[in-house]
Protein backbone atom coordinates (compact mmCIF):
# COMPACT_ATOMS: atom_id res chain seq x y z
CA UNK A 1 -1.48 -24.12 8.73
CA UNK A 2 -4.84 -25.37 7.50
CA UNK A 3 -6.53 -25.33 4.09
CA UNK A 4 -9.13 -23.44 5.77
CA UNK A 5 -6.83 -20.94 7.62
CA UNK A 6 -4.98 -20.11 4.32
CA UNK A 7 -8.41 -19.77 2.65
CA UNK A 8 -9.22 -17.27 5.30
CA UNK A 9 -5.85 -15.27 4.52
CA UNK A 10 -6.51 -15.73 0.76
CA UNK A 11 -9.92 -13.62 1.26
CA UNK A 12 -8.78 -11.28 3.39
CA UNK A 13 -5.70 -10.64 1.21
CA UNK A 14 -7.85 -10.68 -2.06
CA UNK A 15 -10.43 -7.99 -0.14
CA UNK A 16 -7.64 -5.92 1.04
CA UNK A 17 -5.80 -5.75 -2.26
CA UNK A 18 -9.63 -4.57 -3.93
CA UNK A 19 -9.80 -2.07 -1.41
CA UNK A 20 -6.69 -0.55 -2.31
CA UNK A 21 -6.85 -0.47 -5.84
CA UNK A 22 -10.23 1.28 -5.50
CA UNK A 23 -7.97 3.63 -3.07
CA UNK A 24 -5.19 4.05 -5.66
CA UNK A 25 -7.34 5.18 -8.43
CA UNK A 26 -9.20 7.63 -5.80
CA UNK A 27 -5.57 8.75 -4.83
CA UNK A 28 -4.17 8.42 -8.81
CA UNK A 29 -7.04 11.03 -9.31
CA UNK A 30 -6.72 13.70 -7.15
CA UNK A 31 -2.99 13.60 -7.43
CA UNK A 32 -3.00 14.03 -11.20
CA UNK A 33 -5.86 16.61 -11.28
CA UNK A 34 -5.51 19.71 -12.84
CA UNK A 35 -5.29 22.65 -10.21
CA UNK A 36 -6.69 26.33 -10.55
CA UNK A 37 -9.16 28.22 -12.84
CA UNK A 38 -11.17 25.33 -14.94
CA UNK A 39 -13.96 25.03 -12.62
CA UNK A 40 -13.73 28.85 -11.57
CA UNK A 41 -14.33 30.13 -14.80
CA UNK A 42 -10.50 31.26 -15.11
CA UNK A 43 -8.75 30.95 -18.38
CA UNK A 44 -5.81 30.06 -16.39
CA UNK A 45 -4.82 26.75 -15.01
CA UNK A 46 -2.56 28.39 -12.49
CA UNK A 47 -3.44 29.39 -9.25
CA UNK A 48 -3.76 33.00 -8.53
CA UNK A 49 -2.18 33.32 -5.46
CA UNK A 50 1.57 31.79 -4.24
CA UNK A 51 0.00 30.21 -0.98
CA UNK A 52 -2.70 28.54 -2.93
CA UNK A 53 0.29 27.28 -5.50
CA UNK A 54 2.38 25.96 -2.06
CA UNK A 55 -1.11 24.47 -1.25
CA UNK A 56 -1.29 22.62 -4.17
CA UNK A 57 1.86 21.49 -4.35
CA UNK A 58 1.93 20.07 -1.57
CA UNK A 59 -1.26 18.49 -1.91
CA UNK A 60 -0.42 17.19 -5.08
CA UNK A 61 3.47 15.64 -3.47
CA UNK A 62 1.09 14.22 -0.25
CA UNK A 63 -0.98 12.07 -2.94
CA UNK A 64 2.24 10.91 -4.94
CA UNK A 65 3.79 9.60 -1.64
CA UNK A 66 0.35 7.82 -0.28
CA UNK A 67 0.13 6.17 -4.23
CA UNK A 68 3.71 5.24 -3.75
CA UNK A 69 3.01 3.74 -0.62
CA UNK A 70 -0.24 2.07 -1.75
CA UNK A 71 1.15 0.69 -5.13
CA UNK A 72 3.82 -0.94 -2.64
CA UNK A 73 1.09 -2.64 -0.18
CA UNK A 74 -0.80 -4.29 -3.64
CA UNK A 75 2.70 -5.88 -4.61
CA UNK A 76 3.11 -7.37 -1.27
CA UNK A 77 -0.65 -8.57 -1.29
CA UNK A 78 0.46 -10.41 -4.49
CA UNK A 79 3.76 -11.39 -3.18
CA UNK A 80 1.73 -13.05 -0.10
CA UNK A 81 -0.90 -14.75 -2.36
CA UNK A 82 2.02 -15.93 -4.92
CA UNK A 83 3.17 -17.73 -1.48
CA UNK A 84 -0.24 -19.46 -0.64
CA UNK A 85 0.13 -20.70 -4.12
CA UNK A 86 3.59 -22.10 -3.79
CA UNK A 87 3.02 -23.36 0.20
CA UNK A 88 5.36 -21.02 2.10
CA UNK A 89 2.84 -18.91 3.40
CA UNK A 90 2.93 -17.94 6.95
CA UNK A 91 6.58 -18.99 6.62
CA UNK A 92 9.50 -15.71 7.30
CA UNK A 93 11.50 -15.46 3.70
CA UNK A 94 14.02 -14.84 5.93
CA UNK A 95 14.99 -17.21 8.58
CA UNK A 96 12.28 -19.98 7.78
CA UNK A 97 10.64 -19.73 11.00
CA UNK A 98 6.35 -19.71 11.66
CA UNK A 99 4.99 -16.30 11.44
CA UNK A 100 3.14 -15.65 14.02
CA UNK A 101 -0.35 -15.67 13.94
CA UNK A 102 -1.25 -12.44 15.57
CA UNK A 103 1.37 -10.80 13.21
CA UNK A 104 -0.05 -12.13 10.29
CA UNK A 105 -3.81 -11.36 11.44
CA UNK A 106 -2.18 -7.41 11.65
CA UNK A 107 -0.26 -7.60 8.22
CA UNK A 108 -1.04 -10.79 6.36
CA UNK A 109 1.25 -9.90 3.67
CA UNK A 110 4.37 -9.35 5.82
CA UNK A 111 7.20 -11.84 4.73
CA UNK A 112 9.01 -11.68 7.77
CA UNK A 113 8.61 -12.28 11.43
CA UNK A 114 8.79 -9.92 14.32
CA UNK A 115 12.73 -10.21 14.68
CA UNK A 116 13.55 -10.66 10.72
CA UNK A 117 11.34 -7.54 10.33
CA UNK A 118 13.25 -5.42 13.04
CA UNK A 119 16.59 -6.70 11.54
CA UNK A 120 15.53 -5.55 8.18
CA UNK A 121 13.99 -2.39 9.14
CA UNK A 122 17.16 -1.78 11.32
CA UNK A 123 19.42 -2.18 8.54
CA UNK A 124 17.11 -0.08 6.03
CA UNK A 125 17.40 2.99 8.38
């Protein structure tokens, strides 16, 4: 791979992982917030009805999963621009081989190529 190629992944890495930290503190917020009366004028905090206390549980176990998932994708963004710094970029952790380059344009932080990937997947499931 060429200096310039892993300059281009470096970027696109480095704009992806901004975008999702500005996405994890959107998500951090709403699934922290406080749910019922404060902006109603209630002295409660609870909601008044069981549906809207489903609702927003739910809501609130929907954000905690997506921040899970996001948190995740910015270590792997790190984990990928860790290996542009040490040369093994573009390189499966697994079996050595090339990455592909249409897999990596797709997930440039994936560690793995097509067939490590489906192994690993296959034995994670």
């Amino acid at each position: 791979m060429t200096k310039e190629q892993l300059e281009a992944y470096r970027q696109k890495l480095f704009t992806l992982g901004k975008r999702l930290q500005g996405d994890v503190a959107a998500v951090q917020n709403e699934a922290f917030r406080h749910t019922g009366g404060g902006a109603s004028g209630n002295l409660s905090n609870a909601p008044l009805h069981l549906a809207d206390l489903g609702s927003d549980s739910f809501e609130q176990e929907l954000s905690l999963g997506l921040l899970e998932n996001e948190e995740q994708m910015l270590e792997q963004i790190a984990a990928a621009l860790t290996r542009i710094e040490q040369g093994n970029f573009g390189h499966c952790q697994e079996c050595g081989q090339e990455i592909g380059a249409e897999r990596l344009k797709a997930l440039p932080y994936t560690p793995h190529c097509i067939d490590c990937a489906r192994k690993v997947q296959a034995g994670a499931g």
